[in-house]
PDB file of N, CA and C in Angstrom:
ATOM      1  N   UNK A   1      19.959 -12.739  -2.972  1.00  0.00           N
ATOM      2  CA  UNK A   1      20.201 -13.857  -3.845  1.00  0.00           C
ATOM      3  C   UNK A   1      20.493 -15.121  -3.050  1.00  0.00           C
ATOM      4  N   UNK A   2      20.846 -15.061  -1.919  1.00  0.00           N
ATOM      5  CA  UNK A   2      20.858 -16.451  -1.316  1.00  0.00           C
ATOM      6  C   UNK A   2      20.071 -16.810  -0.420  1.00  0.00           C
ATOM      7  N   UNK A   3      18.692 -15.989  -0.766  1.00  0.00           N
ATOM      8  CA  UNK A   3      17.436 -17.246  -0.636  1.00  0.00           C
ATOM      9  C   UNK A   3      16.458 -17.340  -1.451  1.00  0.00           C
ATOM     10  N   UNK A   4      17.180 -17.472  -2.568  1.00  0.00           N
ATOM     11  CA  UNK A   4      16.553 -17.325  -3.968  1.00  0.00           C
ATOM     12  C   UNK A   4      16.731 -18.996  -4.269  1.00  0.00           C
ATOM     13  N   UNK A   5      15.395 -19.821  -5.393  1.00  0.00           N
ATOM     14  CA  UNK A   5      15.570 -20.733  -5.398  1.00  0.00           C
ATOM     15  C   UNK A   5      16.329 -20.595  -7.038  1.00  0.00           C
ATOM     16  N   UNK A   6      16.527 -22.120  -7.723  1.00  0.00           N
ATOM     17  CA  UNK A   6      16.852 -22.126  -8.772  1.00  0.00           C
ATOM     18  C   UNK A   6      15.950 -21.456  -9.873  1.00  0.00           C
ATOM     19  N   UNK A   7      15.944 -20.956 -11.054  1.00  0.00           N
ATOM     20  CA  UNK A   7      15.298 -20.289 -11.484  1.00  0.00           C
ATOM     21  C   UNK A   7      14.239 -18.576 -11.566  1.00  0.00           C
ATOM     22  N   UNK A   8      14.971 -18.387 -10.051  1.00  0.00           N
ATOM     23  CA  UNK A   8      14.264 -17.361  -9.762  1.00  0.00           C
ATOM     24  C   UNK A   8      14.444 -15.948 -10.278  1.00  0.00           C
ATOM     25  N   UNK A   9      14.413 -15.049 -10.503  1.00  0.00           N
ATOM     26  CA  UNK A   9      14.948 -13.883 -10.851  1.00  0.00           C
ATOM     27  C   UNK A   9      14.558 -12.701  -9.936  1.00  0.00           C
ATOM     28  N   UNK A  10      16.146 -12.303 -10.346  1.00  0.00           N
ATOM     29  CA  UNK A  10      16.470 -10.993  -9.650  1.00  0.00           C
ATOM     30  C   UNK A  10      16.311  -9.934 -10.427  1.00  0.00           C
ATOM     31  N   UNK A  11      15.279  -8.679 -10.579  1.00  0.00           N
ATOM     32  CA  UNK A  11      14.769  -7.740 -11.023  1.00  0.00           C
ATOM     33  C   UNK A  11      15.838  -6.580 -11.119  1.00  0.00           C
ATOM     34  N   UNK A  12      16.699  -5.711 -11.535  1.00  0.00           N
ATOM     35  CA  UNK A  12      17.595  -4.818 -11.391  1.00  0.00           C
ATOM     36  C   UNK A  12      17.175  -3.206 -12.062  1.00  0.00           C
ATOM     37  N   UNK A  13      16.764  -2.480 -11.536  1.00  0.00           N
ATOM     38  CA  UNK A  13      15.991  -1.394 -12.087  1.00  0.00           C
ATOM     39  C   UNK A  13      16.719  -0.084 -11.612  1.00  0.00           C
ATOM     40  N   UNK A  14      16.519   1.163 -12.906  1.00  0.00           N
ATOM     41  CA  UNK A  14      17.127   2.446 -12.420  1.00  0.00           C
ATOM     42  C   UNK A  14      16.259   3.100 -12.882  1.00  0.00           C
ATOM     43  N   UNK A  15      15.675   4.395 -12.470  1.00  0.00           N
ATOM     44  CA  UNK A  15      15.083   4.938 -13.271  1.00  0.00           C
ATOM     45  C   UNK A  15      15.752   6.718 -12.942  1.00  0.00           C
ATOM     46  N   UNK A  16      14.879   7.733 -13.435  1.00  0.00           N
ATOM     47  CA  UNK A  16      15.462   8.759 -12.792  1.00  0.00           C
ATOM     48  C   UNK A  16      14.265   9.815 -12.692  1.00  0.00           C
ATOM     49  N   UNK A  17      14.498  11.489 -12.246  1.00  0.00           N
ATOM     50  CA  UNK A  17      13.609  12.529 -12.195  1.00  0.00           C
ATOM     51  C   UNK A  17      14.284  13.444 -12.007  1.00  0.00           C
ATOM     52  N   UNK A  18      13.457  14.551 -11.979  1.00  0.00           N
ATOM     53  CA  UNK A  18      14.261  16.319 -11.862  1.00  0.00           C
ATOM     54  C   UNK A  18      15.317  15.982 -10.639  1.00  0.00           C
ATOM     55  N   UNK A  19      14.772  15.161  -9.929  1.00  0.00           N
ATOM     56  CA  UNK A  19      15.426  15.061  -8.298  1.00  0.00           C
ATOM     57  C   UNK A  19      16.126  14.134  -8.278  1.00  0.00           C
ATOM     58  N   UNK A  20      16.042  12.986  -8.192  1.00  0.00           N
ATOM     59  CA  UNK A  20      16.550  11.387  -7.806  1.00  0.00           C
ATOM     60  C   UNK A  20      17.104  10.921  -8.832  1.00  0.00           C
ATOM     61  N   UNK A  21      17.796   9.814  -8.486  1.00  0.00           N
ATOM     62  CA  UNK A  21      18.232   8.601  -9.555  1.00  0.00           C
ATOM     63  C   UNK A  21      17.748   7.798  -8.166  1.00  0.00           C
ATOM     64  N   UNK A  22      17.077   6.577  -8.853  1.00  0.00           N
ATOM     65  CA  UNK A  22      16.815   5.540  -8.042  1.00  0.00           C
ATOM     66  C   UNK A  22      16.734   4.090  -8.566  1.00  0.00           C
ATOM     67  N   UNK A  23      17.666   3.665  -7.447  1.00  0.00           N
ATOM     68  CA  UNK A  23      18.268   2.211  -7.763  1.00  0.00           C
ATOM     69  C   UNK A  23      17.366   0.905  -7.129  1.00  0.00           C
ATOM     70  N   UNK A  24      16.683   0.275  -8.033  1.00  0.00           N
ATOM     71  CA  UNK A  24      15.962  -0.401  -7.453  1.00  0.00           C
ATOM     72  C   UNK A  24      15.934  -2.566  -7.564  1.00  0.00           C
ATOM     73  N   UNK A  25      16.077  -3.132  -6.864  1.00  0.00           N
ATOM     74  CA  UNK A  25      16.101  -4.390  -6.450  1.00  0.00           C
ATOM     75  C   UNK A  25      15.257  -5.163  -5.873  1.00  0.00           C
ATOM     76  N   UNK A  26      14.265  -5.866  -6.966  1.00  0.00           N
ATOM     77  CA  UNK A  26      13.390  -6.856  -6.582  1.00  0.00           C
ATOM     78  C   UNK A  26      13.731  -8.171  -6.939  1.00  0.00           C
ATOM     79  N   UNK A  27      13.520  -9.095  -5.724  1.00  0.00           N
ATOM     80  CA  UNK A  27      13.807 -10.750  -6.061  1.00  0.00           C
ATOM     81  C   UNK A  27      12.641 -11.548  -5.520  1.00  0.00           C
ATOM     82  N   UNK A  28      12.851 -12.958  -5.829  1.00  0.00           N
ATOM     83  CA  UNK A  28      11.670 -14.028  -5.997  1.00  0.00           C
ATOM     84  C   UNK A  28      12.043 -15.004  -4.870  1.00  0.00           C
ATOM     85  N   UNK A  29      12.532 -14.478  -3.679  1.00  0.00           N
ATOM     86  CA  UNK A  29      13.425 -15.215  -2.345  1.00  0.00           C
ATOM     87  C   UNK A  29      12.240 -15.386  -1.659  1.00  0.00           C
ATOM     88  N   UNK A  30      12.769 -15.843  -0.676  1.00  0.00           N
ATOM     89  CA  UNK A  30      11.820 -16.027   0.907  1.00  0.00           C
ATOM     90  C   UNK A  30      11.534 -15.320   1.333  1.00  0.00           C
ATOM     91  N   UNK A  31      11.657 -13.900   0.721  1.00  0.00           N
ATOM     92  CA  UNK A  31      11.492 -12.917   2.100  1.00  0.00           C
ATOM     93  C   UNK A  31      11.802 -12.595   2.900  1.00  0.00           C
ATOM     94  N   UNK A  32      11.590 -11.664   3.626  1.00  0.00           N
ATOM     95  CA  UNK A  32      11.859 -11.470   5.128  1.00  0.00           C
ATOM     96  C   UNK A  32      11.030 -11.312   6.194  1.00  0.00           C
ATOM     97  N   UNK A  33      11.595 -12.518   7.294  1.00  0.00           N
ATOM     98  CA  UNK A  33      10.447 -12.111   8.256  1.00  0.00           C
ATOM     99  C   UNK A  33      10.311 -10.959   9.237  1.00  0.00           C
ATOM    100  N   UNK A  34       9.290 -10.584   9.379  1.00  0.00           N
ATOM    101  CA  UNK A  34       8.479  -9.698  10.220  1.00  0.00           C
ATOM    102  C   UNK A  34       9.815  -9.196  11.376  1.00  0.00           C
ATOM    103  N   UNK A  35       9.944 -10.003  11.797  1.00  0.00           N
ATOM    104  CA  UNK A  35      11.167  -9.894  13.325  1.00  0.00           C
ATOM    105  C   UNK A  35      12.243  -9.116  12.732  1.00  0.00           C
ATOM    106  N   UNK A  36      12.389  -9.712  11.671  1.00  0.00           N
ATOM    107  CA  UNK A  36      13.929  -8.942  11.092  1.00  0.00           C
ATOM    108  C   UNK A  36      13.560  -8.120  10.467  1.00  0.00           C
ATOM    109  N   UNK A  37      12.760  -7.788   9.936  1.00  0.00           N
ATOM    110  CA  UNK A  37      12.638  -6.597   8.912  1.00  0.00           C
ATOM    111  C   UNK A  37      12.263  -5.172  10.265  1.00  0.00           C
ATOM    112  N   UNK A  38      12.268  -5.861  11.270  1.00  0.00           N
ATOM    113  CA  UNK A  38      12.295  -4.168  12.379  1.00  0.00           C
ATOM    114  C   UNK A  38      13.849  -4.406  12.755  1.00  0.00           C
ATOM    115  N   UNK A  39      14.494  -5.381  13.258  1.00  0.00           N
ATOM    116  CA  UNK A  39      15.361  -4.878  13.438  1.00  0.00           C
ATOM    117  C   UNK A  39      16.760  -4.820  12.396  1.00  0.00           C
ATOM    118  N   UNK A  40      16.408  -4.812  10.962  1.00  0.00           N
ATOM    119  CA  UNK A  40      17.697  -5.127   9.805  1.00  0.00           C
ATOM    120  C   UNK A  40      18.452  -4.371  10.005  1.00  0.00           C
ATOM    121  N   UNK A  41      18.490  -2.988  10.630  1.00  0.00           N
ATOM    122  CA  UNK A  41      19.619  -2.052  10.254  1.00  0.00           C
ATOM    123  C   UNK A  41      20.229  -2.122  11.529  1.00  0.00           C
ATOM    124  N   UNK A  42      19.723  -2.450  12.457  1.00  0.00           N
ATOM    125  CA  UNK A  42      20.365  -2.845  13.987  1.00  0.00           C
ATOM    126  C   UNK A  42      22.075  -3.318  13.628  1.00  0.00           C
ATOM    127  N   UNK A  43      22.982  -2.797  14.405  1.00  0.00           N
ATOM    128  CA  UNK A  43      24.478  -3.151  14.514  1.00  0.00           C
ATOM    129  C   UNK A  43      24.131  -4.869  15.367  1.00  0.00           C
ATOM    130  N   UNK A  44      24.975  -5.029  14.585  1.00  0.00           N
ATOM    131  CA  UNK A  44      25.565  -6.679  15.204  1.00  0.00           C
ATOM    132  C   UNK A  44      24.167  -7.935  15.324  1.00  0.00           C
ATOM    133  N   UNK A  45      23.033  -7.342  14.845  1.00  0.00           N
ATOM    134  CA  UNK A  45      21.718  -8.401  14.665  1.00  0.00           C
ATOM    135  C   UNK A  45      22.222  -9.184  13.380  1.00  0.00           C
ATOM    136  N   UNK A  46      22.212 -10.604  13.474  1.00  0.00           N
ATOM    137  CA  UNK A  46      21.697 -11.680  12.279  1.00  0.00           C
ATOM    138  C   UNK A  46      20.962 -12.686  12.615  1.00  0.00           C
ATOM    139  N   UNK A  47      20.363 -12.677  11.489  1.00  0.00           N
ATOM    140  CA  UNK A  47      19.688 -14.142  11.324  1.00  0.00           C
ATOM    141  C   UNK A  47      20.613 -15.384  11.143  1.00  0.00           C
ATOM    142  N   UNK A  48      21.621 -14.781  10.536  1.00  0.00           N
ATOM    143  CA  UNK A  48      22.809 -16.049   9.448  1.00  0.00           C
ATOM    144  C   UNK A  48      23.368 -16.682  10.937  1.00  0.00           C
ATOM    145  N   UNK A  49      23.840 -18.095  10.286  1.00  0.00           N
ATOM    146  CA  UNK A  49      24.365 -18.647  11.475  1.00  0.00           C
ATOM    147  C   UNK A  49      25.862 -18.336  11.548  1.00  0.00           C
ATOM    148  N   UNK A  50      26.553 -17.527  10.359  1.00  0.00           N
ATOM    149  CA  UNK A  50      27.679 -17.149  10.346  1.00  0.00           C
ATOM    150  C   UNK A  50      28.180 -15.533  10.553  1.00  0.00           C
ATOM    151  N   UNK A  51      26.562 -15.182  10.296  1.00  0.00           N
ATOM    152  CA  UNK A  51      26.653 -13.024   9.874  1.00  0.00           C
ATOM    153  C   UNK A  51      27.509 -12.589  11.072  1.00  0.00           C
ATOM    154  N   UNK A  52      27.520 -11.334  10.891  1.00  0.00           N
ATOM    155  CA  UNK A  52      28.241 -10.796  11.765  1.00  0.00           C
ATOM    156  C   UNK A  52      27.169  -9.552  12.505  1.00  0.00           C
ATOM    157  N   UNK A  53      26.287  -9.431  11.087  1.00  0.00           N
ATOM    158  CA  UNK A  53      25.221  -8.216  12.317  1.00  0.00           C
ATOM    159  C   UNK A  53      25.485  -6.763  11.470  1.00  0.00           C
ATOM    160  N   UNK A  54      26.422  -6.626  11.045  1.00  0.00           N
ATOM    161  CA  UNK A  54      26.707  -5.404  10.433  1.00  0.00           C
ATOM    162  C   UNK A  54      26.595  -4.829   8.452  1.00  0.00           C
ATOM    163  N   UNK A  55      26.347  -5.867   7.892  1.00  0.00           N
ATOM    164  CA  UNK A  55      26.092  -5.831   6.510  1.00  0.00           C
ATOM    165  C   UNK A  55      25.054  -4.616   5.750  1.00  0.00           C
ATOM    166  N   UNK A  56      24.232  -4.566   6.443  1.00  0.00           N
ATOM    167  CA  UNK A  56      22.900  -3.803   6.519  1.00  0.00           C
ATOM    168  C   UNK A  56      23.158  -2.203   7.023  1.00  0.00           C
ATOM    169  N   UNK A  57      23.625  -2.538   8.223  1.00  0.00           N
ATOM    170  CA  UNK A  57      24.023  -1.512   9.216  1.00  0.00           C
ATOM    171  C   UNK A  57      25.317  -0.288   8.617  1.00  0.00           C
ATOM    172  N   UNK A  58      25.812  -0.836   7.651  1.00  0.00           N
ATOM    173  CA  UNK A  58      26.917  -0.226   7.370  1.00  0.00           C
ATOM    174  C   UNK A  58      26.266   0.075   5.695  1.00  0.00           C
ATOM    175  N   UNK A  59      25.506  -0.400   5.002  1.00  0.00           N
ATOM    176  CA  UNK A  59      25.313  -0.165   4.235  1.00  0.00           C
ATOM    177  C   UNK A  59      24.520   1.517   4.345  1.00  0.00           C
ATOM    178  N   UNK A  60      23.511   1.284   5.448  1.00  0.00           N
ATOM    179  CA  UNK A  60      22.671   2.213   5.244  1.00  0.00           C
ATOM    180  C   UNK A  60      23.399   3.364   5.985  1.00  0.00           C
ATOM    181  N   UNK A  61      24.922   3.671   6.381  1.00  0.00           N
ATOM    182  CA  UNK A  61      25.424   4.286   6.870  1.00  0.00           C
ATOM    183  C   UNK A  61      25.835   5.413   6.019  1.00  0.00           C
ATOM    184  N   UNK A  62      26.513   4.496   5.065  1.00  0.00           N
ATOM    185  CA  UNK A  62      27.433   4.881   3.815  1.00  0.00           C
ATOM    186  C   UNK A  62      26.384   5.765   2.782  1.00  0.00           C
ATOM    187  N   UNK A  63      25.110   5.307   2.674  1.00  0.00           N
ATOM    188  CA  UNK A  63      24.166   5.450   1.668  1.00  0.00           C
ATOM    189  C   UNK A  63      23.979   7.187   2.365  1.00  0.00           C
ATOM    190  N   UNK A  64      23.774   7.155   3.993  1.00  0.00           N
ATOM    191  CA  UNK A  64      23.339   8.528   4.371  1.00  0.00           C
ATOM    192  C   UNK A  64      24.373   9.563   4.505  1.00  0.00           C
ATOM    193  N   UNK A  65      25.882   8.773   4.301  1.00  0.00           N
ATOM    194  CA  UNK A  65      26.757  10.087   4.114  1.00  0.00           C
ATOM    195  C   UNK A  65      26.795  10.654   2.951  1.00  0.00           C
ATOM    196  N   UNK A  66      26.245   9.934   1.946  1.00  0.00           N
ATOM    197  CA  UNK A  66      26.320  10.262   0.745  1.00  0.00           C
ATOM    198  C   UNK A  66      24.833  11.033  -0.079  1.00  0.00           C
ATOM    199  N   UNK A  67      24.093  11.365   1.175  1.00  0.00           N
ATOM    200  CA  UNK A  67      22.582  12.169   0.894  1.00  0.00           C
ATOM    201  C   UNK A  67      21.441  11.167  -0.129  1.00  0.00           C
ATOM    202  N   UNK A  68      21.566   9.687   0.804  1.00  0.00           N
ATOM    203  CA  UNK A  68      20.789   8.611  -0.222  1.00  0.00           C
ATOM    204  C   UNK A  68      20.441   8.032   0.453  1.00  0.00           C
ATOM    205  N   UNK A  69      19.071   7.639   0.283  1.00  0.00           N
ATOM    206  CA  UNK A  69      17.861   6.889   1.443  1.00  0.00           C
ATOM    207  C   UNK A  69      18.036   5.312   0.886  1.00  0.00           C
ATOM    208  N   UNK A  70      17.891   4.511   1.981  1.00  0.00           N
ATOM    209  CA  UNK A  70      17.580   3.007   1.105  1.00  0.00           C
ATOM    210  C   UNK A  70      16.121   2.559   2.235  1.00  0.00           C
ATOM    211  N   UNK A  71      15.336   1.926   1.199  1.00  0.00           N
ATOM    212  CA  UNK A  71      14.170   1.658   1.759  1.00  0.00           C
ATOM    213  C   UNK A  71      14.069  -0.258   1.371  1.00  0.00           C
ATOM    214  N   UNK A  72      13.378  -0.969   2.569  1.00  0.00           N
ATOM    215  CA  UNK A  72      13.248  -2.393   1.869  1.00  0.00           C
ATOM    216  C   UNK A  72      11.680  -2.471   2.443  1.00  0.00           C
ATOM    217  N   UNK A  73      11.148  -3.314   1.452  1.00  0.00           N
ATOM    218  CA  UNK A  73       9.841  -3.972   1.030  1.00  0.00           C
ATOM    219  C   UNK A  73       9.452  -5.673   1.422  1.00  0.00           C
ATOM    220  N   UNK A  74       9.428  -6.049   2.116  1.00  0.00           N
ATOM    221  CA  UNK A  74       9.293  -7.514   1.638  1.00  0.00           C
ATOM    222  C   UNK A  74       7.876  -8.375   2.348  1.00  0.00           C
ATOM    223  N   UNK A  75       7.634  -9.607   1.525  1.00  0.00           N
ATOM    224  CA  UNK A  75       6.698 -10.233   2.065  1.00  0.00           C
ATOM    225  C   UNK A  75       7.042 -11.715   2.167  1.00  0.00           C
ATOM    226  N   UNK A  76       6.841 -12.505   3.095  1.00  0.00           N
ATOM    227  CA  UNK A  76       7.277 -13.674   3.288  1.00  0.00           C
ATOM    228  C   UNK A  76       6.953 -14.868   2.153  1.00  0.00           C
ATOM    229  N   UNK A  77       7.711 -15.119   1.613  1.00  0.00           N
ATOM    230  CA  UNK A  77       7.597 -16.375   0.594  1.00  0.00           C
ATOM    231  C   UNK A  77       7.116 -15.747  -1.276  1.00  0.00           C
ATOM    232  N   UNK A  78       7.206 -13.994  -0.714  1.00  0.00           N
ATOM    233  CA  UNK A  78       7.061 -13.428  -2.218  1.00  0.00           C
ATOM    234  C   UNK A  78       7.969 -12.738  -2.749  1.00  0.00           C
ATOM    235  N   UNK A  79       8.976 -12.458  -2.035  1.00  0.00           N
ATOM    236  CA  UNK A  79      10.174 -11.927  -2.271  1.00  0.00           C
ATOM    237  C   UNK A  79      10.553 -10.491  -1.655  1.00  0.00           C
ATOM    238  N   UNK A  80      11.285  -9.712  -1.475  1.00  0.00           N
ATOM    239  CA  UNK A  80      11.761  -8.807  -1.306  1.00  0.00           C
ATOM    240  C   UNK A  80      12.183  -7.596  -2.549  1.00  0.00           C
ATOM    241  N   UNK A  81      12.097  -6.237  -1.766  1.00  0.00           N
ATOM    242  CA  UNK A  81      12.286  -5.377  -2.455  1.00  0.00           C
ATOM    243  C   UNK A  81      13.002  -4.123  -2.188  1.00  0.00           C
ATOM    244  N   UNK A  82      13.977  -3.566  -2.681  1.00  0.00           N
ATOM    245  CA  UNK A  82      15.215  -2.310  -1.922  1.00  0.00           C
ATOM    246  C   UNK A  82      15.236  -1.556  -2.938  1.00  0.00           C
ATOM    247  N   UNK A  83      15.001  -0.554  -2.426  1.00  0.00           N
ATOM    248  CA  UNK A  83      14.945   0.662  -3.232  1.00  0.00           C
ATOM    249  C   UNK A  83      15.708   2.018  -3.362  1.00  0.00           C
ATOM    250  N   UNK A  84      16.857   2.141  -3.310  1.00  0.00           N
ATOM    251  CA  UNK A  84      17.974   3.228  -3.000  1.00  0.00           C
ATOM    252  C   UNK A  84      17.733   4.179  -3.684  1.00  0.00           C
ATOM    253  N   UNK A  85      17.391   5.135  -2.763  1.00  0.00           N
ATOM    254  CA  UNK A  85      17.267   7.105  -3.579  1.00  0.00           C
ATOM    255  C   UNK A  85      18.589   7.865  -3.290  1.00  0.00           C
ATOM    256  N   UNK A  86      18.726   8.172  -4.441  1.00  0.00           N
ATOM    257  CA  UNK A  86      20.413   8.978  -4.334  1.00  0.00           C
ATOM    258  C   UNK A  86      19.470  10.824  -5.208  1.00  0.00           C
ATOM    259  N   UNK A  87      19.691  10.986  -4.400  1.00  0.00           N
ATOM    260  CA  UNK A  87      19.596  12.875  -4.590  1.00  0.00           C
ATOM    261  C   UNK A  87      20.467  13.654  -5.798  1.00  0.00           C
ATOM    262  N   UNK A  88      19.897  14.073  -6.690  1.00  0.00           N
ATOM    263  CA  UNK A  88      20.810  14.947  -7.723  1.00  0.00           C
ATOM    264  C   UNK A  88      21.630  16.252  -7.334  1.00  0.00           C
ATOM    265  N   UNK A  89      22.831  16.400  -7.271  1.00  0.00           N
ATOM    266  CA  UNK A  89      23.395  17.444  -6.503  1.00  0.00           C
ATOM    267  C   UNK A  89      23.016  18.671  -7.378  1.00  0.00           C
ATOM    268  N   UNK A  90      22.806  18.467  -9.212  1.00  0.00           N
ATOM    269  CA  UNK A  90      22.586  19.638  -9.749  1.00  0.00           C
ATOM    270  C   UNK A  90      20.673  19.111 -10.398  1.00  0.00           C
ATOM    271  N   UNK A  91      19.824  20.033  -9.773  1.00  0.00           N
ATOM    272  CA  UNK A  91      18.838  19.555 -10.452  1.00  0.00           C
ATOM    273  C   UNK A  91      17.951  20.274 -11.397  1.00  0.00           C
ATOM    274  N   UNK A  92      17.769  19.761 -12.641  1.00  0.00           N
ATOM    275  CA  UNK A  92      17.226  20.152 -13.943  1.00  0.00           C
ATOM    276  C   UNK A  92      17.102  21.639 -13.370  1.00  0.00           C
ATOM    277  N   UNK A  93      16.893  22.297 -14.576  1.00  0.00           N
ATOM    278  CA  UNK A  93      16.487  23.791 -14.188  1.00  0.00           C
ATOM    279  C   UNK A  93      15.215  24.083 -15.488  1.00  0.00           C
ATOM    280  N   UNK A  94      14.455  24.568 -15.221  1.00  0.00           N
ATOM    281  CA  UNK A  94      12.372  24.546 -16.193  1.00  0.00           C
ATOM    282  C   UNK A  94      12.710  25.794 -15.736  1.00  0.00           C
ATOM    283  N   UNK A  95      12.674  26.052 -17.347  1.00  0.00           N
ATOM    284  CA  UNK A  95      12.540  27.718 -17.388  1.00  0.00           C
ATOM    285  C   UNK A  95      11.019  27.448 -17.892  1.00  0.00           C
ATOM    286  N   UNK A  96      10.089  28.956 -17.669  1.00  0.00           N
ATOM    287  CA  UNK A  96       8.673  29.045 -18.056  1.00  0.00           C
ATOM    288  C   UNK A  96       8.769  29.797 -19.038  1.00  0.00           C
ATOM    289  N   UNK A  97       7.966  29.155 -19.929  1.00  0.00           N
ATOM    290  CA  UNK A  97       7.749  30.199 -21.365  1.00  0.00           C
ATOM    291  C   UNK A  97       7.441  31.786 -21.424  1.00  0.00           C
ATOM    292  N   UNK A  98       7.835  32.407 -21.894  1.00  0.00           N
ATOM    293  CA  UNK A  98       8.002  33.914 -21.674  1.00  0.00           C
ATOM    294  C   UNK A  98       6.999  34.497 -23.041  1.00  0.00           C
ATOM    295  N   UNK A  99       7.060  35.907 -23.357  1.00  0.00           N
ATOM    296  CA  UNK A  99       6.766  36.736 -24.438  1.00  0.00           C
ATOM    297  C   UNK A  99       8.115  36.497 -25.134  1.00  0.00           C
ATOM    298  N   UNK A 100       9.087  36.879 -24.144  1.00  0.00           N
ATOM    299  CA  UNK A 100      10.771  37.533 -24.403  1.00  0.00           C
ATOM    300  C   UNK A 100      11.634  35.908 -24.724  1.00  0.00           C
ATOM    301  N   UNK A 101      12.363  36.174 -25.394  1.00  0.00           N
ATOM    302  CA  UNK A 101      13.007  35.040 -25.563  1.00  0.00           C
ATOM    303  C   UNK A 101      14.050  34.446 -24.457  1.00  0.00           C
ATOM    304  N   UNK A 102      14.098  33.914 -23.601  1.00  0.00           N
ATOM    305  CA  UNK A 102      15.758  34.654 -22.502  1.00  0.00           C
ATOM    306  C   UNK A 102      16.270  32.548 -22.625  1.00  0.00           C
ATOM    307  N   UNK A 103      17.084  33.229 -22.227  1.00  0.00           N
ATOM    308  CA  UNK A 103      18.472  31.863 -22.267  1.00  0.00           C
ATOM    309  C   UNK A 103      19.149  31.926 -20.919  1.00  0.00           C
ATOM    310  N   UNK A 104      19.780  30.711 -20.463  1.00  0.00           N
ATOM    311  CA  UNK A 104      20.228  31.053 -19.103  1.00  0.00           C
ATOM    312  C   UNK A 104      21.740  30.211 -19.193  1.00  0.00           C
ATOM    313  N   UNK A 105      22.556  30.509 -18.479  1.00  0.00           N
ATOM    314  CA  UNK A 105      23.884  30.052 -18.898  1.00  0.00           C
ATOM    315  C   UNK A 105      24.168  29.556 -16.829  1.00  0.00           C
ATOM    316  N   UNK A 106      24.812  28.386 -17.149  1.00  0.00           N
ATOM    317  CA  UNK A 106      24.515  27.724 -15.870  1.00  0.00           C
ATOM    318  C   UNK A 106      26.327  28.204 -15.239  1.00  0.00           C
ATOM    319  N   UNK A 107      26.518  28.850 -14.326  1.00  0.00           N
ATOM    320  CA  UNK A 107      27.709  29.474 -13.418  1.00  0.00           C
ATOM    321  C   UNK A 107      27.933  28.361 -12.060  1.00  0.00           C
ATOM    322  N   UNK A 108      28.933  28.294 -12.018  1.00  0.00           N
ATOM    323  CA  UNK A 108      29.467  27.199 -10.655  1.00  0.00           C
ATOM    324  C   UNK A 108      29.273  28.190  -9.620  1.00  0.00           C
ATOM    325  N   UNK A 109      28.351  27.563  -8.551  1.00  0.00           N
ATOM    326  CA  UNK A 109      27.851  28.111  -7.448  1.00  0.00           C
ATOM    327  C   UNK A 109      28.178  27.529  -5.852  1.00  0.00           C
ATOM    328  N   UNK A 110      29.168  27.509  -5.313  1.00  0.00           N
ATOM    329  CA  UNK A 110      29.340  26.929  -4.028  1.00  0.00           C
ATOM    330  C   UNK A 110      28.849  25.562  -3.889  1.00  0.00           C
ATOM    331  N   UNK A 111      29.766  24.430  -4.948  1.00  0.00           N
ATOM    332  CA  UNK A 111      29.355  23.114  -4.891  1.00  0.00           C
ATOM    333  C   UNK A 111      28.060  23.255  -5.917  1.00  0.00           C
ATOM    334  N   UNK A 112      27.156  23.646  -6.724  1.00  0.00           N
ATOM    335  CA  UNK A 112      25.980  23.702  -7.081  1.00  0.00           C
ATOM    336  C   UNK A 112      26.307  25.019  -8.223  1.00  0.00           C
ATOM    337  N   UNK A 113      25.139  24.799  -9.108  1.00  0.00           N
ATOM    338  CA  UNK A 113      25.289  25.840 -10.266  1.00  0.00           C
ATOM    339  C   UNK A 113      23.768  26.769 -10.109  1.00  0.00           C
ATOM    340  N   UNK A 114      24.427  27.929 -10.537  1.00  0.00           N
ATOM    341  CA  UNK A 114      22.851  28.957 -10.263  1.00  0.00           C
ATOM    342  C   UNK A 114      22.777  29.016 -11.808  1.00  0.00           C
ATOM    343  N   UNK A 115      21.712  30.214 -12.262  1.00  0.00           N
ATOM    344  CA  UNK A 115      21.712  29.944 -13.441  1.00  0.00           C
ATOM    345  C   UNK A 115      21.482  32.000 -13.470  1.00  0.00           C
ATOM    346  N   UNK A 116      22.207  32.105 -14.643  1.00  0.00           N
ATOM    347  CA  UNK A 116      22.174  33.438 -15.234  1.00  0.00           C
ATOM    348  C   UNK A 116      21.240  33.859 -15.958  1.00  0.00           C
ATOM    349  N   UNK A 117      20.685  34.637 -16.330  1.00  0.00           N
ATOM    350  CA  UNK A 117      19.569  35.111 -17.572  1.00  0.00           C
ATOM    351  C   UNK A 117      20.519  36.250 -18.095  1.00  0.00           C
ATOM    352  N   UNK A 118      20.870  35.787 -18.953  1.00  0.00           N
ATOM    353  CA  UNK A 118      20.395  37.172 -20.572  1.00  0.00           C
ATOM    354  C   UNK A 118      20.235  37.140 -21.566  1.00  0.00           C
ATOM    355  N   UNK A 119      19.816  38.402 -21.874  1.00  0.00           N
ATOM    356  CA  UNK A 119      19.196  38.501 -23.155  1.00  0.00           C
ATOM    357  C   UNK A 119      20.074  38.178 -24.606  1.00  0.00           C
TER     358      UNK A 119
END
């Protein structure tokens, strides 16, 4: 947002799947150039005449202790794009259609749930 001009908009998107929730952020900024977009996650690199180098660096730290990818997109003068995948710790369970009728009752499994069948 602060190299966004007046009027511009910032896109804010979630969507989800059997697997992911994913958090997604597109804006109408400057972009990023080429130089920085290899080294963004680098400790102590800025562009800013005030940064400190670590904003980025610590973000994508936090994101991987927590089993969540962040990915960025950008093109110069078309805006930028970040895309954070956070992993479902319990994920959907698709039972396949049977002859037999069966039901499954979901049991706490070492952090994670298995799933039971009976009849």
């Amino acid at each position: 947002m602060e190299s966004m001009a007046y009027k511009k908009r910032l896109l804010i998107s979630i969507f989800t799947d059997d697997d992911c929730v994913v958090l997604e952020f597109d804006d109408q900024g400057q972009g990023i150039a080429a130089e920085c977009m290899r080294r963004i996650f680098e400790s102590f690199y800025t562009s800013k005449t005030n940064g400190t180098g670590l904003g980025m660096f610590i973000v994508q730290r936090i994101l991987r202790n927590h089993g969540a990818t962040l990915s960025i997109a950008s093109q110069k003068n078309r805006g930028t794009s970040i895309s954070v995948k956070f992993l479902k710790k319990i994920r959907m369970l698709k039972m396949l259609e049977t002859d037999k009728k069966q039901s499954c009752k979901l049991l706490p499994w070492r952090g994670f749930f298995k799933c039971k069948k009976f009849q």
